[in-house]
N, C-alpha and C. Protein backbone atom coordinates (compact mmCIF):
# COMPACT_ATOMS: atom_id res chain seq x y z
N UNK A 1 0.85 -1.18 0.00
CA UNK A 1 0.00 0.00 0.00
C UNK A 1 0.89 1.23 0.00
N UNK A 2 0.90 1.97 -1.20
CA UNK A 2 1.70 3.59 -1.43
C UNK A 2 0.90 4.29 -0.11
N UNK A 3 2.03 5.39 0.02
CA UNK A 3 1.47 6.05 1.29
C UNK A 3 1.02 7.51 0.12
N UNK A 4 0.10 8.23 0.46
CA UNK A 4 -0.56 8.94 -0.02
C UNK A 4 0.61 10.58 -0.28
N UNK A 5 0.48 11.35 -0.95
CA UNK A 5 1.04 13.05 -0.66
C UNK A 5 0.42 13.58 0.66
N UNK A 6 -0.70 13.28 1.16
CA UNK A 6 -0.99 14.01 2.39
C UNK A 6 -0.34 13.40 3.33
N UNK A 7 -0.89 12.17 3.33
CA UNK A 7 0.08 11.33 4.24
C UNK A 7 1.38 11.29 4.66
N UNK A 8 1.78 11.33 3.50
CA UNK A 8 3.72 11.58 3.38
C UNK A 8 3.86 12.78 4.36
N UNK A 9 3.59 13.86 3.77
CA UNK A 9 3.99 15.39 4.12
C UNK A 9 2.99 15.44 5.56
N UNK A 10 2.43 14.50 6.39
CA UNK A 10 1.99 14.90 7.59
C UNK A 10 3.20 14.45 8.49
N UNK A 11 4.15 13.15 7.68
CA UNK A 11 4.93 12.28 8.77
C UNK A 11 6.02 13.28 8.30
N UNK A 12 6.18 13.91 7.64
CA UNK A 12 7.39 14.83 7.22
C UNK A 12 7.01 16.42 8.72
N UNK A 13 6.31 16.67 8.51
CA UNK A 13 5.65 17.56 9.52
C UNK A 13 5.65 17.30 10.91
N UNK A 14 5.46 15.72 11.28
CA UNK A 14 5.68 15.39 12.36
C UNK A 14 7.02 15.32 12.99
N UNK A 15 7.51 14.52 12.18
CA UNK A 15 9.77 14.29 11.50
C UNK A 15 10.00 15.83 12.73
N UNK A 16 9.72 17.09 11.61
CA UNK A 16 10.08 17.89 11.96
C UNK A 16 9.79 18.74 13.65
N UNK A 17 8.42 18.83 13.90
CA UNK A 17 8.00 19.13 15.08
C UNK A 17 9.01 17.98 15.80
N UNK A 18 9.18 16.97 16.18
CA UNK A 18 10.05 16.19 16.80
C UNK A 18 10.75 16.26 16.85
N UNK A 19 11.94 17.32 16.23
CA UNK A 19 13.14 17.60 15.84
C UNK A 19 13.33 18.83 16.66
N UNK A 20 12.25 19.37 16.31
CA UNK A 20 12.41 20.65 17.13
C UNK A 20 12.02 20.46 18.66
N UNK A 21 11.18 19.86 18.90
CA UNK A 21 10.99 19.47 20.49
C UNK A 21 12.20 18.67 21.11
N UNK A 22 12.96 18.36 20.60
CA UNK A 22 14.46 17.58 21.00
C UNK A 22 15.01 18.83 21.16
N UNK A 23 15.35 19.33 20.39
CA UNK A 23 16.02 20.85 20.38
C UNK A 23 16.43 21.48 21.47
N UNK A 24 14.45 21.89 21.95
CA UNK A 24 14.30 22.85 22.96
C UNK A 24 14.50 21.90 24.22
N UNK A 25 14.62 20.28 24.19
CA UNK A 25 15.02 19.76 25.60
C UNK A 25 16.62 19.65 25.38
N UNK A 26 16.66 19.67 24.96
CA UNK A 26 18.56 19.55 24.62
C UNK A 26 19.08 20.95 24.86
N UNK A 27 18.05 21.89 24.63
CA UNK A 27 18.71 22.97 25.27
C UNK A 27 18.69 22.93 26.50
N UNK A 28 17.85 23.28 27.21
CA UNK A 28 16.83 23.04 28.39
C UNK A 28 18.19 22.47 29.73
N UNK A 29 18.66 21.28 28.97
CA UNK A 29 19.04 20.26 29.52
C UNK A 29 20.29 21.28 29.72
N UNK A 30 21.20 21.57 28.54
CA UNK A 30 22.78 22.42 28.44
C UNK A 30 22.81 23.86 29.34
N UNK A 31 21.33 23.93 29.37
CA UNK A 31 21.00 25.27 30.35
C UNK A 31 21.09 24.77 31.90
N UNK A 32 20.49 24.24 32.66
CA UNK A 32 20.63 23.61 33.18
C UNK A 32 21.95 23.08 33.84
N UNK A 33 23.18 22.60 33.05
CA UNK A 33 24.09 22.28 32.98
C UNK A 33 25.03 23.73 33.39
N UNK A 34 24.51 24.32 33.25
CA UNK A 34 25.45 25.67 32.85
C UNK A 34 25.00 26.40 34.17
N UNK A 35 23.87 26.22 34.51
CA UNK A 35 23.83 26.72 35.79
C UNK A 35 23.98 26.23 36.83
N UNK A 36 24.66 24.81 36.78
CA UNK A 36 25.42 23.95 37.50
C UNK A 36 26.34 24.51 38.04
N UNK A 37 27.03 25.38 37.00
CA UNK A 37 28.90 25.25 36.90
C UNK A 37 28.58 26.58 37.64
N UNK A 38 27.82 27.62 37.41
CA UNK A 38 28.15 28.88 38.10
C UNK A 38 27.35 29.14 39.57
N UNK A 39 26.65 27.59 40.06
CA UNK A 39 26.11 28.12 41.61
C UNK A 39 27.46 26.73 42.25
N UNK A 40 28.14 26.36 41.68
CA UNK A 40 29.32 25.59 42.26
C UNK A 40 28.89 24.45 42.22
N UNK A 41 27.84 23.67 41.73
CA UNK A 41 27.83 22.48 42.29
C UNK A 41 29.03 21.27 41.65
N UNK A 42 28.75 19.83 41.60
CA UNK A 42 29.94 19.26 41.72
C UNK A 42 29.89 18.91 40.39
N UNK A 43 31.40 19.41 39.47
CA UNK A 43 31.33 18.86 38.14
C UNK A 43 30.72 17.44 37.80
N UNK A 44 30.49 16.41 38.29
CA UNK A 44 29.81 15.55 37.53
C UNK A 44 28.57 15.82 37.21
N UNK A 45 27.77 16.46 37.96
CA UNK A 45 26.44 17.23 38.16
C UNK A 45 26.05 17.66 36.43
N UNK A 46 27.45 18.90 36.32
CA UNK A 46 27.60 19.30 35.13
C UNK A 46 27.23 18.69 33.70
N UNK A 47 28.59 17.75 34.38
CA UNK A 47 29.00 16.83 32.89
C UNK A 47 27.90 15.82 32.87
N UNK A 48 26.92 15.19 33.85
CA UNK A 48 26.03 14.34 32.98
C UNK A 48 24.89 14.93 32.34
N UNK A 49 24.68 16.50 33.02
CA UNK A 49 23.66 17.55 31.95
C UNK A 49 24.12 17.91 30.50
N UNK A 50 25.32 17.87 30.51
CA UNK A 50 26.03 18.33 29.42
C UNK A 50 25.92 17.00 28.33
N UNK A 51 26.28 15.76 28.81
CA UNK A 51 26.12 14.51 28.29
C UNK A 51 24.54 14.07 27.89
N UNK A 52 23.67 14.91 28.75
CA UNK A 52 21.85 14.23 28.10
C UNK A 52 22.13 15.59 27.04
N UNK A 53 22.18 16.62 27.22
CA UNK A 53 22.32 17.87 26.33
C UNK A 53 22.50 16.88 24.86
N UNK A 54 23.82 17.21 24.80
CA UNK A 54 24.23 16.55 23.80
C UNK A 54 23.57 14.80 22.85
N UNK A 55 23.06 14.24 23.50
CA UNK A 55 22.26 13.25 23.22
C UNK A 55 20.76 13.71 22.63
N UNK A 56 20.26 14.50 23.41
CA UNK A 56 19.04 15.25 22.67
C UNK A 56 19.65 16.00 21.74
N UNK A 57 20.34 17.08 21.40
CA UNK A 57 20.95 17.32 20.44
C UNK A 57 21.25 16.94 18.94
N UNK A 58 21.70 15.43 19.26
CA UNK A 58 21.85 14.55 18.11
C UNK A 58 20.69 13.80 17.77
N UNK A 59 20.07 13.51 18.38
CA UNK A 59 18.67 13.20 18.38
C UNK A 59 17.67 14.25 17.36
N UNK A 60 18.07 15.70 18.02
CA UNK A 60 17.27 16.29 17.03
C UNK A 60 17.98 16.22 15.91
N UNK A 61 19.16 16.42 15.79
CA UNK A 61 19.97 16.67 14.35
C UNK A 61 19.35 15.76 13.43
N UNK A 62 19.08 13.93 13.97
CA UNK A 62 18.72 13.39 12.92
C UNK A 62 17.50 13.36 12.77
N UNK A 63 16.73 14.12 13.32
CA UNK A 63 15.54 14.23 12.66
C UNK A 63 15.08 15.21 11.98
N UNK A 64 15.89 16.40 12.41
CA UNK A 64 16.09 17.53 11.56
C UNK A 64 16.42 17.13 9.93
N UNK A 65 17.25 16.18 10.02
CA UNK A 65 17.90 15.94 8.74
C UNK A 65 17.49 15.03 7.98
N UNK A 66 16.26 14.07 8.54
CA UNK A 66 15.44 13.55 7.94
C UNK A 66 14.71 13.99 7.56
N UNK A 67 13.97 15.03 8.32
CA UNK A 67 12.60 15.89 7.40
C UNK A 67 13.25 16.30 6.29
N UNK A 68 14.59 17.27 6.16
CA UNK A 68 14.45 17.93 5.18
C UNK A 68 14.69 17.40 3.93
N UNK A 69 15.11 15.74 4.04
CA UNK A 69 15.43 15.18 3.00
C UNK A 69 14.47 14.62 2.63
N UNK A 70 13.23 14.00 3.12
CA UNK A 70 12.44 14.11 2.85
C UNK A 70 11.33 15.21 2.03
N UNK A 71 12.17 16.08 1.76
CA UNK A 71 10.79 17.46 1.22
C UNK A 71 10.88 17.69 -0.09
């Protein structure tokens, strides 16, 4: 069963909203991280915010980079 043009371009739409909601937790997360380092708490604190950061991050990248190849 072909998937339809509406169809297609809704999961392309979705792709993308998902991409971007990774984004804003991957920021979220590096923010977070960052205000670790300047009320003193203990660098690991840091570095495993910095480590989900970065995981959402790439997370969005590839879905970022799926929508658009998709379009």
């Amino acid at each position: 069963m072909a998937v339809g043009q509406p169809e297609a371009r809704r999961v392309v739409v979705a792709a993308r909203w998902l991409g971007w909601w990774y984004l804003a937790i991957g920021a979220g997360f590096f923010l977070l991280a960052a205000r670790k380092l300047i009320v003193g708490a203990p660098a690991w604190q840091a570095l495993l915010r910095f480590g989900i950061a970065a995981g959402f991050f790439l997370l969005a990248w590839s879905y970022l980079r799926a929508s658009s190849r998709s379009r």
